[in-house]
Protein backbone atom coordinates (compact mmCIF):
# COMPACT_ATOMS: atom_id res chain seq x y z
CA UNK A 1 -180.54 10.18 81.66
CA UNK A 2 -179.41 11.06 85.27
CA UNK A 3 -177.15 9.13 86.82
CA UNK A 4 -178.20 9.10 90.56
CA UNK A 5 -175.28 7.91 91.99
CA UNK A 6 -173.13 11.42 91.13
CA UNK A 7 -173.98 14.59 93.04
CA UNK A 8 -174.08 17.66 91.42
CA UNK A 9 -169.84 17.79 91.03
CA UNK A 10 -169.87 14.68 89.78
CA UNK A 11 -168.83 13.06 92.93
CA UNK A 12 -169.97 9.21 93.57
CA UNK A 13 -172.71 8.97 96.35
CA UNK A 14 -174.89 6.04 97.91
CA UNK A 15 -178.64 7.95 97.22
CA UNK A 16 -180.99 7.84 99.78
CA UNK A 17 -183.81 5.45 99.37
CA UNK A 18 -185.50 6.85 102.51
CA UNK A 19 -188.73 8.19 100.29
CA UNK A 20 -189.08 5.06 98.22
CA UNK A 21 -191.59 2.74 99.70
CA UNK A 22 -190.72 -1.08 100.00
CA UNK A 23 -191.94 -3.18 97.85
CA UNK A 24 -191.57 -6.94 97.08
CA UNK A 25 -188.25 -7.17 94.47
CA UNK A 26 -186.85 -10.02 92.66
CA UNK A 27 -184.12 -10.51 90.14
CA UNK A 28 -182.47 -13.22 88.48
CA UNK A 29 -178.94 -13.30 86.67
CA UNK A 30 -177.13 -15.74 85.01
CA UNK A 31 -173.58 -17.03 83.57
CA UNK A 32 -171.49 -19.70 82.41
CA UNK A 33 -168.38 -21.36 82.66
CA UNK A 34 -166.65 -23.18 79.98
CA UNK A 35 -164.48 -25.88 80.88
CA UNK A 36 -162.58 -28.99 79.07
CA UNK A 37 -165.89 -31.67 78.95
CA UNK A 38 -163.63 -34.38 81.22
CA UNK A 39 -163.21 -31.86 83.97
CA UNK A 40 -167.06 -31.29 83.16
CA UNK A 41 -168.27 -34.58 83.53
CA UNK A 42 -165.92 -34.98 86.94
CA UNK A 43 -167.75 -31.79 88.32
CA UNK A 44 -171.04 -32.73 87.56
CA UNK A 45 -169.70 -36.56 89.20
CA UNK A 46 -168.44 -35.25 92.37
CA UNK A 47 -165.19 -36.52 91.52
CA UNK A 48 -162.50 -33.76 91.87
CA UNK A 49 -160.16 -34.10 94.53
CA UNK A 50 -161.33 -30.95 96.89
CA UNK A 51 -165.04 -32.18 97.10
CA UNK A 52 -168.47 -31.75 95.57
CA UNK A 53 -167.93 -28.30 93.18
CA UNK A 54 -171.49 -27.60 92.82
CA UNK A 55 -172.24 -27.96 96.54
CA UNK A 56 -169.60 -25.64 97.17
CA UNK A 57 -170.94 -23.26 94.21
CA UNK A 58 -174.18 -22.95 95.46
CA UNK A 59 -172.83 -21.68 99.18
CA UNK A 60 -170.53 -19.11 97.92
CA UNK A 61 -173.43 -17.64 95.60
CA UNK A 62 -175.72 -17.24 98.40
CA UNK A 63 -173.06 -16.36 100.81
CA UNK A 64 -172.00 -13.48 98.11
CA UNK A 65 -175.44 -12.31 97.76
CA UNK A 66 -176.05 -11.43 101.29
CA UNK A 67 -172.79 -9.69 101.45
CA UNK A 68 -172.90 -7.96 98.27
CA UNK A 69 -173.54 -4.61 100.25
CA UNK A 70 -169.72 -4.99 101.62
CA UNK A 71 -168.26 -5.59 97.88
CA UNK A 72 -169.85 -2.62 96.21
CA UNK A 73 -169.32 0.34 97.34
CA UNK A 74 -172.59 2.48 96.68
CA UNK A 75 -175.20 -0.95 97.37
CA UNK A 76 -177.41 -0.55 100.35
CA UNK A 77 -177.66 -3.14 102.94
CA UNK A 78 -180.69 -5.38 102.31
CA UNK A 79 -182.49 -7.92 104.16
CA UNK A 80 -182.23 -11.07 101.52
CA UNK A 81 -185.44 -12.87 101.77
CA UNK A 82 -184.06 -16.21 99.67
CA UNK A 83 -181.37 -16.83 97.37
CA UNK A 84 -182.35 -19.63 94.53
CA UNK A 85 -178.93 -20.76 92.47
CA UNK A 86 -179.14 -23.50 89.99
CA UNK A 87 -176.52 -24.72 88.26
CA UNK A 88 -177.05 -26.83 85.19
CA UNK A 89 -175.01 -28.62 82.77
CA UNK A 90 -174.84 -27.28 79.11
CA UNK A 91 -173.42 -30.51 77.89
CA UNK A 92 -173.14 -29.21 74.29
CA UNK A 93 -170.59 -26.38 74.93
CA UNK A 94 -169.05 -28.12 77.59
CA UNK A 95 -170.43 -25.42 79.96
CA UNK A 96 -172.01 -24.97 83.36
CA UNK A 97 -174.50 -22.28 83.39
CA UNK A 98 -175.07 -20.99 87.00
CA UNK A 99 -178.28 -18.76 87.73
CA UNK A 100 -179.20 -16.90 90.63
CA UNK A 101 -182.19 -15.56 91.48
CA UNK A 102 -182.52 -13.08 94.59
CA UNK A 103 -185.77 -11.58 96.75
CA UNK A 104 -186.71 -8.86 99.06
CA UNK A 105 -189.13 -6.86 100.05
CA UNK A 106 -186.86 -3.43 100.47
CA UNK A 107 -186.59 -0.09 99.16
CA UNK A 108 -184.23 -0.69 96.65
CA UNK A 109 -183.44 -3.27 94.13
CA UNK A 110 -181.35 -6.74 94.02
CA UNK A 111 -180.27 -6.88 90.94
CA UNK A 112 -176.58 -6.45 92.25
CA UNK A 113 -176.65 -9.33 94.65
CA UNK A 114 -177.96 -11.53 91.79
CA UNK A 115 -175.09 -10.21 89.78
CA UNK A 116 -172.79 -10.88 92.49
CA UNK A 117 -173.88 -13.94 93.52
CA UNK A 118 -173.59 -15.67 89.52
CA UNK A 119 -170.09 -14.07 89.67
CA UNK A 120 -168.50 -16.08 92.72
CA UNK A 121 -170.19 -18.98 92.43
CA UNK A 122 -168.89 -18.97 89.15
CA UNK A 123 -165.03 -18.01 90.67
CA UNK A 124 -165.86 -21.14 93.21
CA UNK A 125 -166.51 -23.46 90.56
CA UNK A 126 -163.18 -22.13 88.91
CA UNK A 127 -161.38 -22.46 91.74
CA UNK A 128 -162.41 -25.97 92.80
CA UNK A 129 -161.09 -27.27 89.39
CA UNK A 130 -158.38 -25.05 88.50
CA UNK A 131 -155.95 -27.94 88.89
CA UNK A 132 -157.57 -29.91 86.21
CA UNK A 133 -158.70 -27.24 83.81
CA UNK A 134 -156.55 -23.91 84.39
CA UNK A 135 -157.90 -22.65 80.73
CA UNK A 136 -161.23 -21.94 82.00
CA UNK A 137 -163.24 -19.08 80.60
CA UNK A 138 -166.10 -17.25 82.63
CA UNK A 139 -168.69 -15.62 80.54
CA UNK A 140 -172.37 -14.61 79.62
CA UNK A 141 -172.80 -12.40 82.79
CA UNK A 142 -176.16 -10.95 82.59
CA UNK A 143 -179.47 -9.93 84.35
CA UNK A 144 -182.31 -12.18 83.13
CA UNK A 145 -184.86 -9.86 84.66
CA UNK A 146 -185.90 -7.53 88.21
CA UNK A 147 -189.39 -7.21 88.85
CA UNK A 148 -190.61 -4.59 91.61
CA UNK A 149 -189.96 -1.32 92.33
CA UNK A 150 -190.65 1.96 90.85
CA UNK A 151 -189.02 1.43 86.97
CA UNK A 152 -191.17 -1.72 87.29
CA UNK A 153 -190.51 -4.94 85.66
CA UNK A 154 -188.01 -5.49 82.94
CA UNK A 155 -187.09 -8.57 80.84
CA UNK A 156 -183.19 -8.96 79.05
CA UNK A 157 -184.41 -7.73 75.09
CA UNK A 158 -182.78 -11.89 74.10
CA UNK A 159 -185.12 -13.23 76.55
CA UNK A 160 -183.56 -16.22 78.17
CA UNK A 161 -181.68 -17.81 75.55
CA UNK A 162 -178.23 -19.12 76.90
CA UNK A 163 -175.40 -16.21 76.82
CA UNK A 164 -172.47 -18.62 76.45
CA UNK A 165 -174.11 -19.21 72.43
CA UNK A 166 -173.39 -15.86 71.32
CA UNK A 167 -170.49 -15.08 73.07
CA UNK A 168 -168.36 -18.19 71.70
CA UNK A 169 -169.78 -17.59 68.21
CA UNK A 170 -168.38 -13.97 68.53
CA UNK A 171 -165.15 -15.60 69.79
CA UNK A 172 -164.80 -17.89 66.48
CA UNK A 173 -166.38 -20.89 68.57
CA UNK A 174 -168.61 -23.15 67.02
């Protein structure tokens, strides 16, 4: 496989997508957070002392979306059509899981930006409870799917069972 972000010395590159027409591109990420289940039930409350975590969450994940572009170095700058996050309680594993799903109609892909935005809303969470729960563990970062553009659409091979299951059972977790 060819790597299209090397040129021929191996140097990194941004490609041009100049050639590629736009077409209408979705993709949707996810990840978790694990966190002691007081702190949990607090977050999911509204009751930690800097204010409503999930509120916050969801900003900063569409906020990191639209500036993914400025993050990572070879991304293209892309008009963002929407920015869906949802962030859900996984009660069980005493877990958040925070998805983000991301549209255009561009030349290229946002997969990255759907990526990006799971990660900091993710770090936001962390950082709004950090005082209660400093042993936090971030985790299950994955693309759920992409749909558009010319490799088409693709589907994760585990479909959209939660992440945070097998990575804490490969951890020793129950």
């Amino acid at each position: 496989m060819e790597l299209s972000h090397l040129d021929a010395q191996g140097q990194a590159r941004m490609i041009s997508v100049v050639e590629r027409p736009s077409t209408h591109r979705r993709a949707l990420a996810e990840g978790w957070i694990r966190m002691d289940p007081h702190v949990l039930q607090r977050v999911i409350a509204a009751e930690i002392p800097k204010g409503d975590v999930l509120a916050v969450a969801r900003i900063a994940a569409i906020q990191a979306a639209k500036r993914t572009w400025e993050l990572i170095p070879l991304c293209h700058p892309l008009p963002i059509h929407g920015v869906e996050v949802q962030i859900s309680p996984m009660d069980h594993l005493s877990a958040l899981r925070v998805q983000a799903s991301v549209h255009t109609h561009a030349r290229t892909g946002v997969e990255m930006e759907a990526l990006t935005a799971v990660q900091v809303g993710l770090l936001a969470i962390y950082d709004m409870a950090k005082a209660l729960d400093p042993a936090m563990e971030i985790g299950g970062v994955r693309l759920l799917s992409k749909q558009g553009g010319r490799h088409g659409d693709w589907r994760h091979p585990h479909g959209s069972r939660p992440s945070v299951d097998s990575s804490l059972r490969e951890n020793g977790e129950p």
